[in-house]
C-alpha atoms as a PDB file:
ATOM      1  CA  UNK A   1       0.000   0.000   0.000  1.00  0.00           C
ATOM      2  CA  UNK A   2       0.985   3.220  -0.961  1.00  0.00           C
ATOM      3  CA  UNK A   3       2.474   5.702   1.702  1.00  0.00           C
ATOM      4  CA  UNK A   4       1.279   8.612   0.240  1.00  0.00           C
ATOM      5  CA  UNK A   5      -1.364  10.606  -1.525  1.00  0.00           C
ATOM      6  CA  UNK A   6      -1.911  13.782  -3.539  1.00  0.00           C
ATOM      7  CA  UNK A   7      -5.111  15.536  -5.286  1.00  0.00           C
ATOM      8  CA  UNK A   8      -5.124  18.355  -7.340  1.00  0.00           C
ATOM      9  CA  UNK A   9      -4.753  19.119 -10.944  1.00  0.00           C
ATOM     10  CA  UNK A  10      -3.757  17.013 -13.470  1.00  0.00           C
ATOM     11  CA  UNK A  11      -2.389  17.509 -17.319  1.00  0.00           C
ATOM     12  CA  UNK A  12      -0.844  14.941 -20.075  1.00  0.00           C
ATOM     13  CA  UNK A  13      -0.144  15.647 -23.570  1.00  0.00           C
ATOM     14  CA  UNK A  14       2.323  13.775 -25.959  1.00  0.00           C
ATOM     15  CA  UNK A  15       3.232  14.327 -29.414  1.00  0.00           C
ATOM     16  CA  UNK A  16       0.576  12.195 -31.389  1.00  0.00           C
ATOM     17  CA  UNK A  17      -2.471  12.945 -33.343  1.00  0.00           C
ATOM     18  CA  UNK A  18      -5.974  12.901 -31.392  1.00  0.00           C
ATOM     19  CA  UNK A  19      -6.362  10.550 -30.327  1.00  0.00           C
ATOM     20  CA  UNK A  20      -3.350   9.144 -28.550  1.00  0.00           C
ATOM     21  CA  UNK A  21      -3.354   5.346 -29.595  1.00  0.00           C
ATOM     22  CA  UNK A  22      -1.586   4.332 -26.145  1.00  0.00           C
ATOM     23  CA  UNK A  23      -5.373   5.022 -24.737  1.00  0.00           C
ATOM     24  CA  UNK A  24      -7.607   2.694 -26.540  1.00  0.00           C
ATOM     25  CA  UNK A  25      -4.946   0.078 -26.715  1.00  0.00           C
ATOM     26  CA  UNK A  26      -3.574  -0.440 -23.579  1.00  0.00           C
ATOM     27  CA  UNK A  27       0.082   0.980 -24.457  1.00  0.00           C
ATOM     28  CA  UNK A  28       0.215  -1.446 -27.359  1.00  0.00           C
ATOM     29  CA  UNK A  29       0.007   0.720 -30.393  1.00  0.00           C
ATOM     30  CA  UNK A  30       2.786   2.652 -31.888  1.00  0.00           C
ATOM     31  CA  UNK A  31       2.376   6.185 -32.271  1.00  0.00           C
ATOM     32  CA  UNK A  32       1.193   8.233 -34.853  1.00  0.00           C
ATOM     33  CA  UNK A  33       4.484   9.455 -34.834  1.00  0.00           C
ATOM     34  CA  UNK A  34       6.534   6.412 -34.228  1.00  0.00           C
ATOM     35  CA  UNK A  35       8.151   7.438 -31.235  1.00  0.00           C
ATOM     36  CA  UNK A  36       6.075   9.379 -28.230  1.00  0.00           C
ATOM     37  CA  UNK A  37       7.155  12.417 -26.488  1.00  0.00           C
ATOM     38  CA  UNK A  38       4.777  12.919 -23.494  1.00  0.00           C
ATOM     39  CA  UNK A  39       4.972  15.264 -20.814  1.00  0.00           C
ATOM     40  CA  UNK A  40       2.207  14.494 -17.620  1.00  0.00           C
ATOM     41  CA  UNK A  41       1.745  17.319 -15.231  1.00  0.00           C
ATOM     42  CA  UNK A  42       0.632  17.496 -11.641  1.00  0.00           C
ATOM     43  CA  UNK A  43      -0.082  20.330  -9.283  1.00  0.00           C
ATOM     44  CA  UNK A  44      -0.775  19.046  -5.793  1.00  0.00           C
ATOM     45  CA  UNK A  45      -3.528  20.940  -3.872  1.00  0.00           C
ATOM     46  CA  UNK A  46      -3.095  18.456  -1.221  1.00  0.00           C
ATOM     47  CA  UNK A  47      -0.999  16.031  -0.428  1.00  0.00           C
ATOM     48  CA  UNK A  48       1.992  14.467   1.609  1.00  0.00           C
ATOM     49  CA  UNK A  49       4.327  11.388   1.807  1.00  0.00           C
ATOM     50  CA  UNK A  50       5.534   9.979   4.922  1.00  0.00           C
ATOM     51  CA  UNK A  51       4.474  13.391   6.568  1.00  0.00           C
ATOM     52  CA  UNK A  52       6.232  15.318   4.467  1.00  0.00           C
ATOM     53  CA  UNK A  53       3.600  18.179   3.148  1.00  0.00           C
ATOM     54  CA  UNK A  54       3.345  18.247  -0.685  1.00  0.00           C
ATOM     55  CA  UNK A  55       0.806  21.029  -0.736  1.00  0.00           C
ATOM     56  CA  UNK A  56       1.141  23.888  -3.472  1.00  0.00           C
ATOM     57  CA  UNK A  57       4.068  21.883  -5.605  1.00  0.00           C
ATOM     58  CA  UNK A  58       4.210  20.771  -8.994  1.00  0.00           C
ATOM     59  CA  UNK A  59       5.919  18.086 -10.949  1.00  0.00           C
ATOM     60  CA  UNK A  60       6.314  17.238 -14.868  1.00  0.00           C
ATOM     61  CA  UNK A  61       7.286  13.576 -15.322  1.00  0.00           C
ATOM     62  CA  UNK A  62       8.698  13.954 -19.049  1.00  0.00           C
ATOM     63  CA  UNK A  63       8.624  10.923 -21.654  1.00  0.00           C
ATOM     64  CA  UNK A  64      10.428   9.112 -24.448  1.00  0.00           C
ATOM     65  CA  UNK A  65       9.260   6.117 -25.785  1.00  0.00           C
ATOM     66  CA  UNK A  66      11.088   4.809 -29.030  1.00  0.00           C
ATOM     67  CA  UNK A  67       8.038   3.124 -30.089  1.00  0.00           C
ATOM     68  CA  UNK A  68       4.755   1.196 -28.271  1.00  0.00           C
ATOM     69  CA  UNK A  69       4.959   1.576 -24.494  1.00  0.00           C
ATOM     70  CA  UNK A  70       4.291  -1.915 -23.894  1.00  0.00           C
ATOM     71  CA  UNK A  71       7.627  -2.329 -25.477  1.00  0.00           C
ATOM     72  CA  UNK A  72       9.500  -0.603 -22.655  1.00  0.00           C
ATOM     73  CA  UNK A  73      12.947   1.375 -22.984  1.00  0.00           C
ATOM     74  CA  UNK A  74      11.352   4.415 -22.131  1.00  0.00           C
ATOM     75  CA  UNK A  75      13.026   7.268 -21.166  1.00  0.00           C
ATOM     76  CA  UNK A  76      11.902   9.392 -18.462  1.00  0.00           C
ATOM     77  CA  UNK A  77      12.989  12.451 -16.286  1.00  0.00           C
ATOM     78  CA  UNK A  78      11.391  14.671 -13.844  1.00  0.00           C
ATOM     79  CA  UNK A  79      11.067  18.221 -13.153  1.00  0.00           C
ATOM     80  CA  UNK A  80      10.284  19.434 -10.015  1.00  0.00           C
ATOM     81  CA  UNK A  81       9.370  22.914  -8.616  1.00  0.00           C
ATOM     82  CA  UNK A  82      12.076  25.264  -7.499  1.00  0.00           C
ATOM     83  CA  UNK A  83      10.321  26.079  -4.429  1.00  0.00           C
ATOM     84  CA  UNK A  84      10.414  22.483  -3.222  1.00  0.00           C
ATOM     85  CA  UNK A  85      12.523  21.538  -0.462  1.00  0.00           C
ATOM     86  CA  UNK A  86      15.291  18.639  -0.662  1.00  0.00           C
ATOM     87  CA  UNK A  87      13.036  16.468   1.169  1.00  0.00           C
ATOM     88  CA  UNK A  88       9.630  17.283  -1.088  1.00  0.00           C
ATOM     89  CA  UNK A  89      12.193  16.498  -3.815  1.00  0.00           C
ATOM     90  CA  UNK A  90      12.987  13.109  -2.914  1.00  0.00           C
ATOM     91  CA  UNK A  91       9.347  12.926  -1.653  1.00  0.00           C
ATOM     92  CA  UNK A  92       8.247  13.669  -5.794  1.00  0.00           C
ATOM     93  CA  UNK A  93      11.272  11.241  -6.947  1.00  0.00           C
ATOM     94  CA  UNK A  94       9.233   8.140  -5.447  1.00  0.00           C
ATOM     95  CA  UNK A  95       6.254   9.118  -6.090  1.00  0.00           C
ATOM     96  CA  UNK A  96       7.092   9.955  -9.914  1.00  0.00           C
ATOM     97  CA  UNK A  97       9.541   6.929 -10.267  1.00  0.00           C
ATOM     98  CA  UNK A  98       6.727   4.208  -8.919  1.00  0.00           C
ATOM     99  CA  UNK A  99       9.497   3.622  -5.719  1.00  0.00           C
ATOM    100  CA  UNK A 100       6.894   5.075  -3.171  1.00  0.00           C
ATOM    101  CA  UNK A 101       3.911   2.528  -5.007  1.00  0.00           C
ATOM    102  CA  UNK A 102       0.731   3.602  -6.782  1.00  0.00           C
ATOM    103  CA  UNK A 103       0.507   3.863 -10.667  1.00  0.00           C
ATOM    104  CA  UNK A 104       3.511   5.002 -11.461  1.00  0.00           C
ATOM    105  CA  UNK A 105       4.716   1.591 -10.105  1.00  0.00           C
ATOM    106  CA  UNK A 106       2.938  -0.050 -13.164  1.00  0.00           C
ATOM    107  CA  UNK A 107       5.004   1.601 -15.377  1.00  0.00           C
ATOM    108  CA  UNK A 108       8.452   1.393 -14.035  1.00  0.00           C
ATOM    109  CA  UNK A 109       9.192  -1.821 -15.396  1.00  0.00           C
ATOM    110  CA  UNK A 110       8.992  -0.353 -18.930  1.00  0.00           C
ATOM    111  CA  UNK A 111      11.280   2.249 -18.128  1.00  0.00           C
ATOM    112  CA  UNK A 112      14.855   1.773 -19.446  1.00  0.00           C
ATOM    113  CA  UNK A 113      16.556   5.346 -18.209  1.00  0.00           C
ATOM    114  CA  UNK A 114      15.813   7.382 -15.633  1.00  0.00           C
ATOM    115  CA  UNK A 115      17.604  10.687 -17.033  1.00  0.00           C
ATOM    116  CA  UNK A 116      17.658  12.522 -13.467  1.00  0.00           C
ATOM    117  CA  UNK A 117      15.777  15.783 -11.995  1.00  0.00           C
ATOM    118  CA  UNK A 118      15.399  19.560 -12.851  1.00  0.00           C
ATOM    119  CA  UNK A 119      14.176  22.075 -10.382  1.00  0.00           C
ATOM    120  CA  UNK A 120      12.760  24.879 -12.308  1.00  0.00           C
ATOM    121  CA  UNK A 121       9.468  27.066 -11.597  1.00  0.00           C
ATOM    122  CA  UNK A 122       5.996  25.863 -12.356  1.00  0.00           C
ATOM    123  CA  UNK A 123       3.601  27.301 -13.552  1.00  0.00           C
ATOM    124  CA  UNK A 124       0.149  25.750 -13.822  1.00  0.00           C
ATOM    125  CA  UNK A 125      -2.963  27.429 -14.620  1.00  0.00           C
ATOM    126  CA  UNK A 126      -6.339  26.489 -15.116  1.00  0.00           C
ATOM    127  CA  UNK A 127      -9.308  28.640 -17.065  1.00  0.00           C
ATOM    128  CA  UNK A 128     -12.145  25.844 -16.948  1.00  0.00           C
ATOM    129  CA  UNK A 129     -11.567  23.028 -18.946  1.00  0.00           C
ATOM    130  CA  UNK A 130      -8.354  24.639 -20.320  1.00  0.00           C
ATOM    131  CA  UNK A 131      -5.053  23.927 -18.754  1.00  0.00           C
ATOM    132  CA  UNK A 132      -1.362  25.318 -19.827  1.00  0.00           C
ATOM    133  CA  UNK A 133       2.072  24.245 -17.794  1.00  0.00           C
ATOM    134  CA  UNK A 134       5.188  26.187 -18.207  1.00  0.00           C
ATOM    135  CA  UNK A 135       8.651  24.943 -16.442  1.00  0.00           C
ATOM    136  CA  UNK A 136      10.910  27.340 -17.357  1.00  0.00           C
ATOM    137  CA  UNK A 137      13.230  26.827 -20.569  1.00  0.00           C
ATOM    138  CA  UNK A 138      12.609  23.005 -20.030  1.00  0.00           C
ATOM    139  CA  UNK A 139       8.744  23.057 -21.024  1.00  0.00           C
ATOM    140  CA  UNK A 140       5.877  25.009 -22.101  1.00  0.00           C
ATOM    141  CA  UNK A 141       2.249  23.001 -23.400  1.00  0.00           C
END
């Protein structure tokens, strides 16, 4: 069981046509593209890990998959907001990596390198049902 939990906002987008094949195939399909670049972001409203408060942070989990998902040797890294502290960090490493459980644990057996972890600002914003992310030079969707 997991020994954590967050809620708040949540945003994914990837480099394939609408709609992303990985969702009605079960991460079987290749996409449109032939290789995916996804980027999933997460802005905690509340949350914590092993006490450790994760309210008000966000994370990007960034993604390269040379071809199906199901396939593995993904690439993934992480960045993480500058305002979090070295403990939050490690905190968002587990959680993010599938270390600390839940369903990012699913995945980690298909990913081949973990490329490391950026602190950068955040910023997430929300106007209804639209939703932009910006991480400094590192991402903007």
């Amino acid at each position: 069981m997991a020994s954590w939990q967050i809620s708040g906002q949540y945003m994914e987008t990837c480099n394939c046509e609408l709609l992303c094949p990985c969702i009605s195939s079960n991460l079987t399909a290749r996409p449109t593209d032939g290789k995916c670049y996804a980027a999933v972001a997460l802005h905690i409203d509340k949350g914590a890990k092993d006490g450790v408060a994760l309210d008000g942070l966000s994370f990007v989990i960034v993604l390269n998959a040379p071809g199906p998902m199901a396939q593995g040797n993904m690439a993934i890294g992480l960045i993480v907001d500058d305002s979090a502290s070295e403990a939050q960090t490690a905190a968002l490493v587990e959680i993010a990596s599938g270390k600390a459980g839940g369903p990012a644990a699913g995945l980690a057996p298909l990913v081949g390198t973990f490329a490391g972890v950026e602190k950068s600002p955040i910023e997430f914003t929300r106007d209804g049902f639209k939703f932009s992310v910006k991480a400094g030079d590192f991402l903007d969707q």
